[in-house]
PDB file of N, CA and C in Angstrom:
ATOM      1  N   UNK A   1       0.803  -1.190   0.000  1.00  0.00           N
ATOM      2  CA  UNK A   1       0.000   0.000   0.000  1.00  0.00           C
ATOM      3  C   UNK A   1       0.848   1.257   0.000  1.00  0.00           C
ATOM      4  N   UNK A   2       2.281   1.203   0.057  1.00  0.00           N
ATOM      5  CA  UNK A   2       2.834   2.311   0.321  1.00  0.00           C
ATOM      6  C   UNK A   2       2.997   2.902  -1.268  1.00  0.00           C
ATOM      7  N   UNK A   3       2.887   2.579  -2.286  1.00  0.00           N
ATOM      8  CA  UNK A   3       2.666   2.746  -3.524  1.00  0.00           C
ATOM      9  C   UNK A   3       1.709   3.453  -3.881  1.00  0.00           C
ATOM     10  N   UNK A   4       0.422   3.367  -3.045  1.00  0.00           N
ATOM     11  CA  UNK A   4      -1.005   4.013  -3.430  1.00  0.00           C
ATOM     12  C   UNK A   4      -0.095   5.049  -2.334  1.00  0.00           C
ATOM     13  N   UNK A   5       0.285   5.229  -1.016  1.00  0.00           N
ATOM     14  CA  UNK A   5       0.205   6.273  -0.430  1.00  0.00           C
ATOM     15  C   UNK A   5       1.301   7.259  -0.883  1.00  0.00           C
ATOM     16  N   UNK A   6       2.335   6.763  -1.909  1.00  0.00           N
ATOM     17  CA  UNK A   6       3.255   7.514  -2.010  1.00  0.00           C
ATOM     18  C   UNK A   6       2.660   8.323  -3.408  1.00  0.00           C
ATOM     19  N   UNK A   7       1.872   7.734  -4.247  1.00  0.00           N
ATOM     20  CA  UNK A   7       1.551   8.430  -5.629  1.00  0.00           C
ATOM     21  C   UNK A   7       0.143   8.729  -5.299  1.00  0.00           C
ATOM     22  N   UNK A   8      -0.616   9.157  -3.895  1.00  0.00           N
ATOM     23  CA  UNK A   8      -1.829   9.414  -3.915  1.00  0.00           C
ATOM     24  C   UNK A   8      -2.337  10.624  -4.428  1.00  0.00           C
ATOM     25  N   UNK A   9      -1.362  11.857  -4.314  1.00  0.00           N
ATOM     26  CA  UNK A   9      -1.685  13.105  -5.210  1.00  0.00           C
ATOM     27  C   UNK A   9      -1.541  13.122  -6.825  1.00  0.00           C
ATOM     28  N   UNK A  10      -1.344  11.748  -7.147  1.00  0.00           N
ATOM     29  CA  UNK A  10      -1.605  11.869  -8.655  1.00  0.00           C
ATOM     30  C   UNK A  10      -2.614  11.312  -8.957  1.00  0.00           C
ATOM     31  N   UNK A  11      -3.325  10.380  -7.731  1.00  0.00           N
ATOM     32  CA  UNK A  11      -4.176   9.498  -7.732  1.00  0.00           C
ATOM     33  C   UNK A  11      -5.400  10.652  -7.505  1.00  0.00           C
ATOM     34  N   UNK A  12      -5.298  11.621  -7.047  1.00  0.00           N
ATOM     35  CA  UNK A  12      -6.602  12.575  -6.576  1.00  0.00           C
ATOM     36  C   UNK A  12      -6.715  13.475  -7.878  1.00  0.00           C
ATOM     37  N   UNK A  13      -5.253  13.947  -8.355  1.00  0.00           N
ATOM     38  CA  UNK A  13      -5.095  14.904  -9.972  1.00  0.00           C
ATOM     39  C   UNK A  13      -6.078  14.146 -10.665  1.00  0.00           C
ATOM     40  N   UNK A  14      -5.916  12.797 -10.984  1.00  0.00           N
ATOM     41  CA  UNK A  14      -6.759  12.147 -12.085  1.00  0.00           C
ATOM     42  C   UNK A  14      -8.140  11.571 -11.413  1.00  0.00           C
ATOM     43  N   UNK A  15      -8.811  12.078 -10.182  1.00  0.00           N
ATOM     44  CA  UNK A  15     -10.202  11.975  -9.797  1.00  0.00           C
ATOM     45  C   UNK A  15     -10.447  10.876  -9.419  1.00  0.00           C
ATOM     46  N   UNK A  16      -9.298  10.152  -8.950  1.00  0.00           N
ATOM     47  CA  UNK A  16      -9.183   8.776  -8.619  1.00  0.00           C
ATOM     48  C   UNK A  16      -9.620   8.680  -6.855  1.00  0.00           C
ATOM     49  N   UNK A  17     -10.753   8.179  -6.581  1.00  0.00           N
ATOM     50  CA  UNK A  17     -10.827   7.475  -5.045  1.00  0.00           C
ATOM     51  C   UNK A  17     -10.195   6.418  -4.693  1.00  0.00           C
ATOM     52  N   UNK A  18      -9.467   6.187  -4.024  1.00  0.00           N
ATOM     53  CA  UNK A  18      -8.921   4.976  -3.634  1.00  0.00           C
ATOM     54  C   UNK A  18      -9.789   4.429  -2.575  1.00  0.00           C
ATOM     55  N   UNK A  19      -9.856   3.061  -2.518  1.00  0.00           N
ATOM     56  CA  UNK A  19     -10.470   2.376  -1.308  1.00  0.00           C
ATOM     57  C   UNK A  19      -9.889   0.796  -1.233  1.00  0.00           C
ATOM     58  N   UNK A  20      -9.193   0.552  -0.321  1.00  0.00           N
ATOM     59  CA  UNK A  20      -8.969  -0.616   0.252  1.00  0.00           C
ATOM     60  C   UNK A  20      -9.207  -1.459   0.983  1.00  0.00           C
ATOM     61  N   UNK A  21     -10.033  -2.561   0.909  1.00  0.00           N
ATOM     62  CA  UNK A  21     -10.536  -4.115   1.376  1.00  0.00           C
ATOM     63  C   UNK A  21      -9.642  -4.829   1.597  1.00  0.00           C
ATOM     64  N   UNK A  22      -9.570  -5.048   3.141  1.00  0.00           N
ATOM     65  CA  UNK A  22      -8.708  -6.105   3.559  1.00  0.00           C
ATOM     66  C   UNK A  22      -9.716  -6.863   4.803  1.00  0.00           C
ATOM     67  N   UNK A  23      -8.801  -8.344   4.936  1.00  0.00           N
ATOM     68  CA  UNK A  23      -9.325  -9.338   5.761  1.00  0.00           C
ATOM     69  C   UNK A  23      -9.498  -8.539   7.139  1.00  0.00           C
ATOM     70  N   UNK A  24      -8.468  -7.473   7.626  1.00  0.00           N
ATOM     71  CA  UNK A  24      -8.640  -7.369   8.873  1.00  0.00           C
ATOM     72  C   UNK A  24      -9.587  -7.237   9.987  1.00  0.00           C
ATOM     73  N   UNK A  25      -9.822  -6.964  11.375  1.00  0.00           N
ATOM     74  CA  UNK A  25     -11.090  -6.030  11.910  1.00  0.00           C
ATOM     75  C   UNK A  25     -10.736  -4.676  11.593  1.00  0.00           C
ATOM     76  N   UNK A  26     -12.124  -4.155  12.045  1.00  0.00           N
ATOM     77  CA  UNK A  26     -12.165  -2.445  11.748  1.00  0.00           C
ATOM     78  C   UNK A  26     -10.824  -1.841  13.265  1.00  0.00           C
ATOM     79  N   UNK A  27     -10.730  -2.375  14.239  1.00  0.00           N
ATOM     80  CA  UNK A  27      -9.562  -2.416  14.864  1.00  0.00           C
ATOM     81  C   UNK A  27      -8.269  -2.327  14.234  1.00  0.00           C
ATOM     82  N   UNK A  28      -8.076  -3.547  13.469  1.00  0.00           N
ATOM     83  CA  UNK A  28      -6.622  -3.770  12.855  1.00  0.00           C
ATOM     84  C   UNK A  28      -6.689  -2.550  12.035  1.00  0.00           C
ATOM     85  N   UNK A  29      -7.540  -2.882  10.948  1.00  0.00           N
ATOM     86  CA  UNK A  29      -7.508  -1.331   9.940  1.00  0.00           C
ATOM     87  C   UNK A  29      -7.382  -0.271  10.608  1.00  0.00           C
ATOM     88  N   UNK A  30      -7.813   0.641  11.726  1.00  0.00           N
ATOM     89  CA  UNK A  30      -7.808   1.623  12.080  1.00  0.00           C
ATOM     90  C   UNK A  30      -6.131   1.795  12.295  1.00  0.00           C
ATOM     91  N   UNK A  31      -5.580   0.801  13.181  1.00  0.00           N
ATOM     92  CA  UNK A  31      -4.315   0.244  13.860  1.00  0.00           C
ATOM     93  C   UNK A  31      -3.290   0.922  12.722  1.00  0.00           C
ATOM     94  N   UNK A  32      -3.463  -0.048  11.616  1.00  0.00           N
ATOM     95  CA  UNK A  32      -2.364   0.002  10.510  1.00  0.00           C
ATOM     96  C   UNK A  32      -2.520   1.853   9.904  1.00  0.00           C
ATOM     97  N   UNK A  33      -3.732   1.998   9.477  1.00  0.00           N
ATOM     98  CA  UNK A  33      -3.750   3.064   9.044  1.00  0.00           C
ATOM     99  C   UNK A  33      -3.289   4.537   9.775  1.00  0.00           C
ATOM    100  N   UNK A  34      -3.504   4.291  11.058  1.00  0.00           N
ATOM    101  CA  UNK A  34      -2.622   5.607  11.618  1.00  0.00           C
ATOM    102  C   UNK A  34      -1.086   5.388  11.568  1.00  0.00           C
ATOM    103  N   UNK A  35      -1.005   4.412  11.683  1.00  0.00           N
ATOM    104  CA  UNK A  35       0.551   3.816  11.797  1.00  0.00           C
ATOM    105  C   UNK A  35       1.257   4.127  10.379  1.00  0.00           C
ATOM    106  N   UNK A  36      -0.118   3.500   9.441  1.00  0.00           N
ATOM    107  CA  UNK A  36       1.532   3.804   8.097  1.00  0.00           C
ATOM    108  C   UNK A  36       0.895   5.378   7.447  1.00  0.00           C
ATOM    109  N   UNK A  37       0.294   6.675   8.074  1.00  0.00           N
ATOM    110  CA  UNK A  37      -0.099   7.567   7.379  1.00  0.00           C
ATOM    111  C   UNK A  37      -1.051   7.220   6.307  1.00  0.00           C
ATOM    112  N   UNK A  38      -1.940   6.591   5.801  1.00  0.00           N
ATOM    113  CA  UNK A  38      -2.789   5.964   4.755  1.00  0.00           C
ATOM    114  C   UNK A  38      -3.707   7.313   4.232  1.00  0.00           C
ATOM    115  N   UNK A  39      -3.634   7.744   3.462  1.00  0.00           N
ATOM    116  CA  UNK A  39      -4.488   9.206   3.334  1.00  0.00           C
ATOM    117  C   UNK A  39      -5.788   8.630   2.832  1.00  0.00           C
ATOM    118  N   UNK A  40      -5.606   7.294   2.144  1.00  0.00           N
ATOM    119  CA  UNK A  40      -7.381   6.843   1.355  1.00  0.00           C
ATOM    120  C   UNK A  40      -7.773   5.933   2.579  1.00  0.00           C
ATOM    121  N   UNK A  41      -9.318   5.680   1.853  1.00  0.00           N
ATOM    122  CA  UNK A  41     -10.162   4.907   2.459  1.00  0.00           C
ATOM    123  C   UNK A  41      -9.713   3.276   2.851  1.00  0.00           C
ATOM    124  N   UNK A  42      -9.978   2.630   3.562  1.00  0.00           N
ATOM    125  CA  UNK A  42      -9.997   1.619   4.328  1.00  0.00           C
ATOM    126  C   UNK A  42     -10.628   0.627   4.620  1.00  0.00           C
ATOM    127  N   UNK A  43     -11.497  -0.112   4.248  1.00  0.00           N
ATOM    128  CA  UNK A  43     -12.733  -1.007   4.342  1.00  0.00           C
ATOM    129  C   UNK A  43     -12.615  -2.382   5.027  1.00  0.00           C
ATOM    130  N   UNK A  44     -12.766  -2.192   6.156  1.00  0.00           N
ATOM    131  CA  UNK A  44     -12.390  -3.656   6.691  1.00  0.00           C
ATOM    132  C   UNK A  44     -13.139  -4.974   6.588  1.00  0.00           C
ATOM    133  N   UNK A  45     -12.582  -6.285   6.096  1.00  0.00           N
ATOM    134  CA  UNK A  45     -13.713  -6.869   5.403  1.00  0.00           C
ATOM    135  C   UNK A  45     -13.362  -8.548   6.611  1.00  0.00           C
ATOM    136  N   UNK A  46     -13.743  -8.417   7.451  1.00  0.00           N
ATOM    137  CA  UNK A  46     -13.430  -9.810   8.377  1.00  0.00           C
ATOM    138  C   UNK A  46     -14.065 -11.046   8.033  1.00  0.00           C
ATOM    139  N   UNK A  47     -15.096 -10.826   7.088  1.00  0.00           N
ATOM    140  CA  UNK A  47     -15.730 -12.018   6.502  1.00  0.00           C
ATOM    141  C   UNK A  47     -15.557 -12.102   5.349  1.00  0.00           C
ATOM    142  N   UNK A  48     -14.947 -11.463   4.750  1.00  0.00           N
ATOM    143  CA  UNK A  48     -14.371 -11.961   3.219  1.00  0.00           C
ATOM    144  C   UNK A  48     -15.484 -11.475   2.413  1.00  0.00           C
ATOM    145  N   UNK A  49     -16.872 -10.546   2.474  1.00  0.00           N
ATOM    146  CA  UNK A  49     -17.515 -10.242   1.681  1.00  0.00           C
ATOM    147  C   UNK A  49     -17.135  -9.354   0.563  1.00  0.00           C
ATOM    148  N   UNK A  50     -16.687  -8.431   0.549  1.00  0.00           N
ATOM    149  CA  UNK A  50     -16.461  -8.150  -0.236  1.00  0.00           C
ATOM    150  C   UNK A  50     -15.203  -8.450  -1.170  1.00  0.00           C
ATOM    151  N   UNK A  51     -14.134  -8.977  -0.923  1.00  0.00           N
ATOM    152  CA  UNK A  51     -13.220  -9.731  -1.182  1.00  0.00           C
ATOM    153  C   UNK A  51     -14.025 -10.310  -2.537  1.00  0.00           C
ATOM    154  N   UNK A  52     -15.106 -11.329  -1.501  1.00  0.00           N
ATOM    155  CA  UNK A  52     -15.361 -12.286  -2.737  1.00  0.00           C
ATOM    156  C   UNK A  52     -15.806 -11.609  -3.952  1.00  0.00           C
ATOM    157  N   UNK A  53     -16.939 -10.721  -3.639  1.00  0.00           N
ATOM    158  CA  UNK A  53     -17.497  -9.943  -4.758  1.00  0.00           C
ATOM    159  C   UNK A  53     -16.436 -10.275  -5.821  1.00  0.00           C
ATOM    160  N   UNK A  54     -15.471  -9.313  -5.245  1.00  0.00           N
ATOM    161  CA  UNK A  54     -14.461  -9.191  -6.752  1.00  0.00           C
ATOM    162  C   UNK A  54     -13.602 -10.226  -7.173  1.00  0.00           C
ATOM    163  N   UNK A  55     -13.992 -11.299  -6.527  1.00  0.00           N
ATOM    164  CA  UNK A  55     -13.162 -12.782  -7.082  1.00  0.00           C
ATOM    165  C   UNK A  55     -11.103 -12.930  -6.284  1.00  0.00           C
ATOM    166  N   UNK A  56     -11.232 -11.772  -5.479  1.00  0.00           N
ATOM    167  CA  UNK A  56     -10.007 -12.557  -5.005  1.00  0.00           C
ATOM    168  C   UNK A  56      -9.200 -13.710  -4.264  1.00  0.00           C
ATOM    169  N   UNK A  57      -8.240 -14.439  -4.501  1.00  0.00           N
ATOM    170  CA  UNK A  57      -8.415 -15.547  -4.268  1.00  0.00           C
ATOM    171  C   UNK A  57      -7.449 -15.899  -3.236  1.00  0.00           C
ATOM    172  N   UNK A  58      -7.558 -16.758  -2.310  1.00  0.00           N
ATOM    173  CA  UNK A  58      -6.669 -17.203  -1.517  1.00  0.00           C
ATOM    174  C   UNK A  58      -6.239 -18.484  -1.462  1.00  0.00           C
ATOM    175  N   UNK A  59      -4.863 -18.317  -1.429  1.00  0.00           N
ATOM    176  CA  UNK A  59      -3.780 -19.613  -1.132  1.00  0.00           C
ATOM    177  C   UNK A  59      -3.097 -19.844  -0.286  1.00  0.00           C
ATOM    178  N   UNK A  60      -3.514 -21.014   0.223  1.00  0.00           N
ATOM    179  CA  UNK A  60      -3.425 -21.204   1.619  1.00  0.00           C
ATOM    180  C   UNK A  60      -1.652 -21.571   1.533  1.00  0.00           C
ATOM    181  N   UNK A  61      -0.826 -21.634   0.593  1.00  0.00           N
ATOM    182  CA  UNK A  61       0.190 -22.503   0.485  1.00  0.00           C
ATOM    183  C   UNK A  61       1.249 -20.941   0.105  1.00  0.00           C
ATOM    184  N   UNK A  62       0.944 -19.817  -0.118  1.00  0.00           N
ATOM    185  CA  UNK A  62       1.171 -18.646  -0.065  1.00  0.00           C
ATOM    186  C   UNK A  62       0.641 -17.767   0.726  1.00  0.00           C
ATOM    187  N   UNK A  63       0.237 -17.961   1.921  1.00  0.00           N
ATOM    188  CA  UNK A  63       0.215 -17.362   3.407  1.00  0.00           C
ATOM    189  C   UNK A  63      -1.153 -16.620   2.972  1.00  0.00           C
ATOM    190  N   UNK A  64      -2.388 -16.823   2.643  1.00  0.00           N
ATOM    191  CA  UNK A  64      -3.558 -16.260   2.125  1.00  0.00           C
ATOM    192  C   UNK A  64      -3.977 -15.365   1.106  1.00  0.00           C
ATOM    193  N   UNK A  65      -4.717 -14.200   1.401  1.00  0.00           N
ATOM    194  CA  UNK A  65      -5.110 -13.308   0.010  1.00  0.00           C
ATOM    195  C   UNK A  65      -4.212 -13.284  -1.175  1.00  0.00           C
ATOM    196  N   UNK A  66      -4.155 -13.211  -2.066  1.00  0.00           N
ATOM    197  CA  UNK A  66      -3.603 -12.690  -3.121  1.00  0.00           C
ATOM    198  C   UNK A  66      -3.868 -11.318  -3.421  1.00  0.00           C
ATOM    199  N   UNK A  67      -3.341  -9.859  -4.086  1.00  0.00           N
ATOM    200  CA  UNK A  67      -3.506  -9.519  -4.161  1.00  0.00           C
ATOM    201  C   UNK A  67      -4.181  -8.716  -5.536  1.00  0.00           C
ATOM    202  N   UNK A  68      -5.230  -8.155  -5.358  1.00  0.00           N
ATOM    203  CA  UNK A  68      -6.516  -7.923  -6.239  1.00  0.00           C
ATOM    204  C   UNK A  68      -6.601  -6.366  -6.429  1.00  0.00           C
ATOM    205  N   UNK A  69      -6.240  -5.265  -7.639  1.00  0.00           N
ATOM    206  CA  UNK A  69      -6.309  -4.112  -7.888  1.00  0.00           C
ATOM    207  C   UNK A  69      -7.978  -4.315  -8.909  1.00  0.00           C
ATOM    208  N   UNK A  70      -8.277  -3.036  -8.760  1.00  0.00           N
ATOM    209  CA  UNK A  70      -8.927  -3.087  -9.638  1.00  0.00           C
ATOM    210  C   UNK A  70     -10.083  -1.352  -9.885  1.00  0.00           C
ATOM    211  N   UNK A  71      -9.926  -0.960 -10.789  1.00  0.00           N
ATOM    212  CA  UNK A  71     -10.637   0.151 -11.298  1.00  0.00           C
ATOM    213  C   UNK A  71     -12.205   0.068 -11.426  1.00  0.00           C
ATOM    214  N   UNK A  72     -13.233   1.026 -10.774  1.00  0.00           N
ATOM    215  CA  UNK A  72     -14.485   0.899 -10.948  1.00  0.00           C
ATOM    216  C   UNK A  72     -15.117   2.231 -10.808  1.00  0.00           C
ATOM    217  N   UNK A  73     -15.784   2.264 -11.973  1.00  0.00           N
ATOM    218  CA  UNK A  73     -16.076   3.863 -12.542  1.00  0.00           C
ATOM    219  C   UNK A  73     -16.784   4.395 -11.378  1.00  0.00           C
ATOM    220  N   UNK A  74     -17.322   5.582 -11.874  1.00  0.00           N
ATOM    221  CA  UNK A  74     -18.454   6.080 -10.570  1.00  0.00           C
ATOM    222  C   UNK A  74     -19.961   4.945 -11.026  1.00  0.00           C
ATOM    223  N   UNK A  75     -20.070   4.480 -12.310  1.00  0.00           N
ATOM    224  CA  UNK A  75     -21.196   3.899 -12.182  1.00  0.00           C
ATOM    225  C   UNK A  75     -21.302   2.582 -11.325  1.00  0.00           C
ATOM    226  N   UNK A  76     -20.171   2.085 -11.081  1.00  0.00           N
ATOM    227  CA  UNK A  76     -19.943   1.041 -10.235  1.00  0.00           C
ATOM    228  C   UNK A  76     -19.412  -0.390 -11.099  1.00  0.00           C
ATOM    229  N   UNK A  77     -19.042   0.409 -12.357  1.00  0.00           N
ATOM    230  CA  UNK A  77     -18.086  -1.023 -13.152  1.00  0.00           C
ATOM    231  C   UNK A  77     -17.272  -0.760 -12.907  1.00  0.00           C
ATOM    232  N   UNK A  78     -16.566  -2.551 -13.545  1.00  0.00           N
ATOM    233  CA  UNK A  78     -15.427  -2.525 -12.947  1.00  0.00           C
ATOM    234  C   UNK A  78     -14.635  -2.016 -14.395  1.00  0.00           C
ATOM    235  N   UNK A  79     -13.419  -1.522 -14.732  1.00  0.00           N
ATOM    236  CA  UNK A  79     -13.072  -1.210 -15.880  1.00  0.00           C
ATOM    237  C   UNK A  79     -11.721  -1.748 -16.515  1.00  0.00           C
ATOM    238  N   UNK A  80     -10.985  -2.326 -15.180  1.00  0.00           N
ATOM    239  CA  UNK A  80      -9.853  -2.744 -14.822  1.00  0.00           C
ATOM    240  C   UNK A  80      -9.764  -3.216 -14.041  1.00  0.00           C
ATOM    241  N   UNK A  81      -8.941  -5.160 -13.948  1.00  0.00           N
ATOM    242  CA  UNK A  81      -8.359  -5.730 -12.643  1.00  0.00           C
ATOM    243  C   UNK A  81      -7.488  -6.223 -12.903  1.00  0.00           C
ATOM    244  N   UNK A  82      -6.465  -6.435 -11.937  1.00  0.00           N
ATOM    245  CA  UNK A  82      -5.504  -7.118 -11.946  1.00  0.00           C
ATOM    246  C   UNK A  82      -5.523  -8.069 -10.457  1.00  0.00           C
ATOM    247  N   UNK A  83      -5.193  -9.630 -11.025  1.00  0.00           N
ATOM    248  CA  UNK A  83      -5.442 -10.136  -9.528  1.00  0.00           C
ATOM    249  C   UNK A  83      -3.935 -10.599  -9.635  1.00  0.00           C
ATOM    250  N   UNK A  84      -2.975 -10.712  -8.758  1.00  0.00           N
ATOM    251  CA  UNK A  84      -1.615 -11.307  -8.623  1.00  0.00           C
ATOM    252  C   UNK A  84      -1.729 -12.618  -8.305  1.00  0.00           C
ATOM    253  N   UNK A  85      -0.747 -13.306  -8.575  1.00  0.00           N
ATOM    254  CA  UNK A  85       0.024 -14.908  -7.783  1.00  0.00           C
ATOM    255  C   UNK A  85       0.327 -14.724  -7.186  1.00  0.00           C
ATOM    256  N   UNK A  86       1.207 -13.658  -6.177  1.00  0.00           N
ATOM    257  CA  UNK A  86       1.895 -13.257  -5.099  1.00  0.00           C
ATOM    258  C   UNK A  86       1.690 -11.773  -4.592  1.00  0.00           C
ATOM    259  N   UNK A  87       2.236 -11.948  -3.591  1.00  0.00           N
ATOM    260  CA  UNK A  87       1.887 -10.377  -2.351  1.00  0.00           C
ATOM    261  C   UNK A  87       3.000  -9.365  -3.124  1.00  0.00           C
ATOM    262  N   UNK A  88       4.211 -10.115  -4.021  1.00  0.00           N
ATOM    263  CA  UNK A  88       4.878  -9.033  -4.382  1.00  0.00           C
ATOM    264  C   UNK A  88       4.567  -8.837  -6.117  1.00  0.00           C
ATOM    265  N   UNK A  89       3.048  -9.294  -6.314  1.00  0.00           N
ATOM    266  CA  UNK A  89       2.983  -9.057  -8.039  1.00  0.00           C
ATOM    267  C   UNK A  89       1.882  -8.215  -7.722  1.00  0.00           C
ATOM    268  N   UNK A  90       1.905  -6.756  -7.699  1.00  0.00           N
ATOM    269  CA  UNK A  90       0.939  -5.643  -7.549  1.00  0.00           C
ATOM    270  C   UNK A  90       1.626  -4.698  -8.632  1.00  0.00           C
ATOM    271  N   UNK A  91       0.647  -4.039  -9.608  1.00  0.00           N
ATOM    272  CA  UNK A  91       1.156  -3.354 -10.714  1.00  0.00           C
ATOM    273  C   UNK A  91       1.385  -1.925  -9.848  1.00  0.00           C
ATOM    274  N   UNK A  92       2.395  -1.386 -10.699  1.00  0.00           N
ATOM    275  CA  UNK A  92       2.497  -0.101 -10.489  1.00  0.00           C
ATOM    276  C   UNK A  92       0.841   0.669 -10.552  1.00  0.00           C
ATOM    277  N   UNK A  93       1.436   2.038  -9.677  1.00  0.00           N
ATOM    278  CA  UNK A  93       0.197   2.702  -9.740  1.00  0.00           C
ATOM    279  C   UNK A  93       0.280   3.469 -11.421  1.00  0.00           C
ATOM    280  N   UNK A  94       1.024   3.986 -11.994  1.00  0.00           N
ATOM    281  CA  UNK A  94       1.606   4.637 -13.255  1.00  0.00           C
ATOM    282  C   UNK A  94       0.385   3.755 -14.495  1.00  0.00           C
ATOM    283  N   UNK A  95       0.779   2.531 -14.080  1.00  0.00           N
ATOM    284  CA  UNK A  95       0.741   1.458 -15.090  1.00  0.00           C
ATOM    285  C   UNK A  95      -1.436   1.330 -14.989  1.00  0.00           C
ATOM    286  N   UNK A  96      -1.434   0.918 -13.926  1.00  0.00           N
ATOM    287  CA  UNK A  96      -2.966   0.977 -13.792  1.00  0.00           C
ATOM    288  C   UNK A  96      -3.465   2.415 -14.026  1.00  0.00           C
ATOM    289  N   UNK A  97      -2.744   3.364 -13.945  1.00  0.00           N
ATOM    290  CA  UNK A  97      -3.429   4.951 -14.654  1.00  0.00           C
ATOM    291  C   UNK A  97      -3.492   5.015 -16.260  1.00  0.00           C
ATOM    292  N   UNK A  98      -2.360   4.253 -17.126  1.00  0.00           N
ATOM    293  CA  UNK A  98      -2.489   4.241 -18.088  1.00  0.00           C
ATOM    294  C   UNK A  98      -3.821   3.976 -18.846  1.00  0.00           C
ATOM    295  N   UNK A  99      -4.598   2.645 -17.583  1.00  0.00           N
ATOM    296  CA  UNK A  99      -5.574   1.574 -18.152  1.00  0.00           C
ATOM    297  C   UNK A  99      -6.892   2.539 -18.219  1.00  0.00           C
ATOM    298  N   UNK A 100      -6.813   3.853 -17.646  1.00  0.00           N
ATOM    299  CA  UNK A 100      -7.965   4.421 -17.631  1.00  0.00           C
ATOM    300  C   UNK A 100      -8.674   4.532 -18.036  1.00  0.00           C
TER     301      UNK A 100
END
Protein backbone atom coordinates (compact mmCIF):
# COMPACT_ATOMS: atom_id res chain seq x y z
CA UNK A 1 0.00 0.00 0.00
CA UNK A 2 2.83 2.31 0.32
CA UNK A 3 2.67 2.75 -3.52
CA UNK A 4 -1.01 4.01 -3.43
CA UNK A 5 0.20 6.27 -0.43
CA UNK A 6 3.26 7.51 -2.01
CA UNK A 7 1.55 8.43 -5.63
CA UNK A 8 -1.83 9.41 -3.91
CA UNK A 9 -1.69 13.11 -5.21
CA UNK A 10 -1.60 11.87 -8.66
CA UNK A 11 -4.18 9.50 -7.73
CA UNK A 12 -6.60 12.58 -6.58
CA UNK A 13 -5.10 14.90 -9.97
CA UNK A 14 -6.76 12.15 -12.09
CA UNK A 15 -10.20 11.97 -9.80
CA UNK A 16 -9.18 8.78 -8.62
CA UNK A 17 -10.83 7.48 -5.04
CA UNK A 18 -8.92 4.98 -3.63
CA UNK A 19 -10.47 2.38 -1.31
CA UNK A 20 -8.97 -0.62 0.25
CA UNK A 21 -10.54 -4.11 1.38
CA UNK A 22 -8.71 -6.11 3.56
CA UNK A 23 -9.33 -9.34 5.76
CA UNK A 24 -8.64 -7.37 8.87
CA UNK A 25 -11.09 -6.03 11.91
CA UNK A 26 -12.17 -2.44 11.75
CA UNK A 27 -9.56 -2.42 14.86
CA UNK A 28 -6.62 -3.77 12.86
CA UNK A 29 -7.51 -1.33 9.94
CA UNK A 30 -7.81 1.62 12.08
CA UNK A 31 -4.31 0.24 13.86
CA UNK A 32 -2.36 0.00 10.51
CA UNK A 33 -3.75 3.06 9.04
CA UNK A 34 -2.62 5.61 11.62
CA UNK A 35 0.55 3.82 11.80
CA UNK A 36 1.53 3.80 8.10
CA UNK A 37 -0.10 7.57 7.38
CA UNK A 38 -2.79 5.96 4.76
CA UNK A 39 -4.49 9.21 3.33
CA UNK A 40 -7.38 6.84 1.36
CA UNK A 41 -10.16 4.91 2.46
CA UNK A 42 -10.00 1.62 4.33
CA UNK A 43 -12.73 -1.01 4.34
CA UNK A 44 -12.39 -3.66 6.69
CA UNK A 45 -13.71 -6.87 5.40
CA UNK A 46 -13.43 -9.81 8.38
CA UNK A 47 -15.73 -12.02 6.50
CA UNK A 48 -14.37 -11.96 3.22
CA UNK A 49 -17.51 -10.24 1.68
CA UNK A 50 -16.46 -8.15 -0.24
CA UNK A 51 -13.22 -9.73 -1.18
CA UNK A 52 -15.36 -12.29 -2.74
CA UNK A 53 -17.50 -9.94 -4.76
CA UNK A 54 -14.46 -9.19 -6.75
CA UNK A 55 -13.16 -12.78 -7.08
CA UNK A 56 -10.01 -12.56 -5.00
CA UNK A 57 -8.42 -15.55 -4.27
CA UNK A 58 -6.67 -17.20 -1.52
CA UNK A 59 -3.78 -19.61 -1.13
CA UNK A 60 -3.42 -21.20 1.62
CA UNK A 61 0.19 -22.50 0.49
CA UNK A 62 1.17 -18.65 -0.07
CA UNK A 63 0.22 -17.36 3.41
CA UNK A 64 -3.56 -16.26 2.12
CA UNK A 65 -5.11 -13.31 0.01
CA UNK A 66 -3.60 -12.69 -3.12
CA UNK A 67 -3.51 -9.52 -4.16
CA UNK A 68 -6.52 -7.92 -6.24
CA UNK A 69 -6.31 -4.11 -7.89
CA UNK A 70 -8.93 -3.09 -9.64
CA UNK A 71 -10.64 0.15 -11.30
CA UNK A 72 -14.48 0.90 -10.95
CA UNK A 73 -16.08 3.86 -12.54
CA UNK A 74 -18.45 6.08 -10.57
CA UNK A 75 -21.20 3.90 -12.18
CA UNK A 76 -19.94 1.04 -10.24
CA UNK A 77 -18.09 -1.02 -13.15
CA UNK A 78 -15.43 -2.53 -12.95
CA UNK A 79 -13.07 -1.21 -15.88
CA UNK A 80 -9.85 -2.74 -14.82
CA UNK A 81 -8.36 -5.73 -12.64
CA UNK A 82 -5.50 -7.12 -11.95
CA UNK A 83 -5.44 -10.14 -9.53
CA UNK A 84 -1.61 -11.31 -8.62
CA UNK A 85 0.02 -14.91 -7.78
CA UNK A 86 1.90 -13.26 -5.10
CA UNK A 87 1.89 -10.38 -2.35
CA UNK A 88 4.88 -9.03 -4.38
CA UNK A 89 2.98 -9.06 -8.04
CA UNK A 90 0.94 -5.64 -7.55
CA UNK A 91 1.16 -3.35 -10.71
CA UNK A 92 2.50 -0.10 -10.49
CA UNK A 93 0.20 2.70 -9.74
CA UNK A 94 1.61 4.64 -13.26
CA UNK A 95 0.74 1.46 -15.09
CA UNK A 96 -2.97 0.98 -13.79
CA UNK A 97 -3.43 4.95 -14.65
CA UNK A 98 -2.49 4.24 -18.09
CA UNK A 99 -5.57 1.57 -18.15
CA UNK A 100 -7.97 4.42 -17.63
Amino acid sequence: MSQLRDNYQLLQDKDIVVAVAGPDSAAGFRDYWQKEELPFIGLPDPRHKILKLYGQEIKIFKFGRMPAQALIDKSGMIRFIVYGNSMADIPDVKEVIRNL
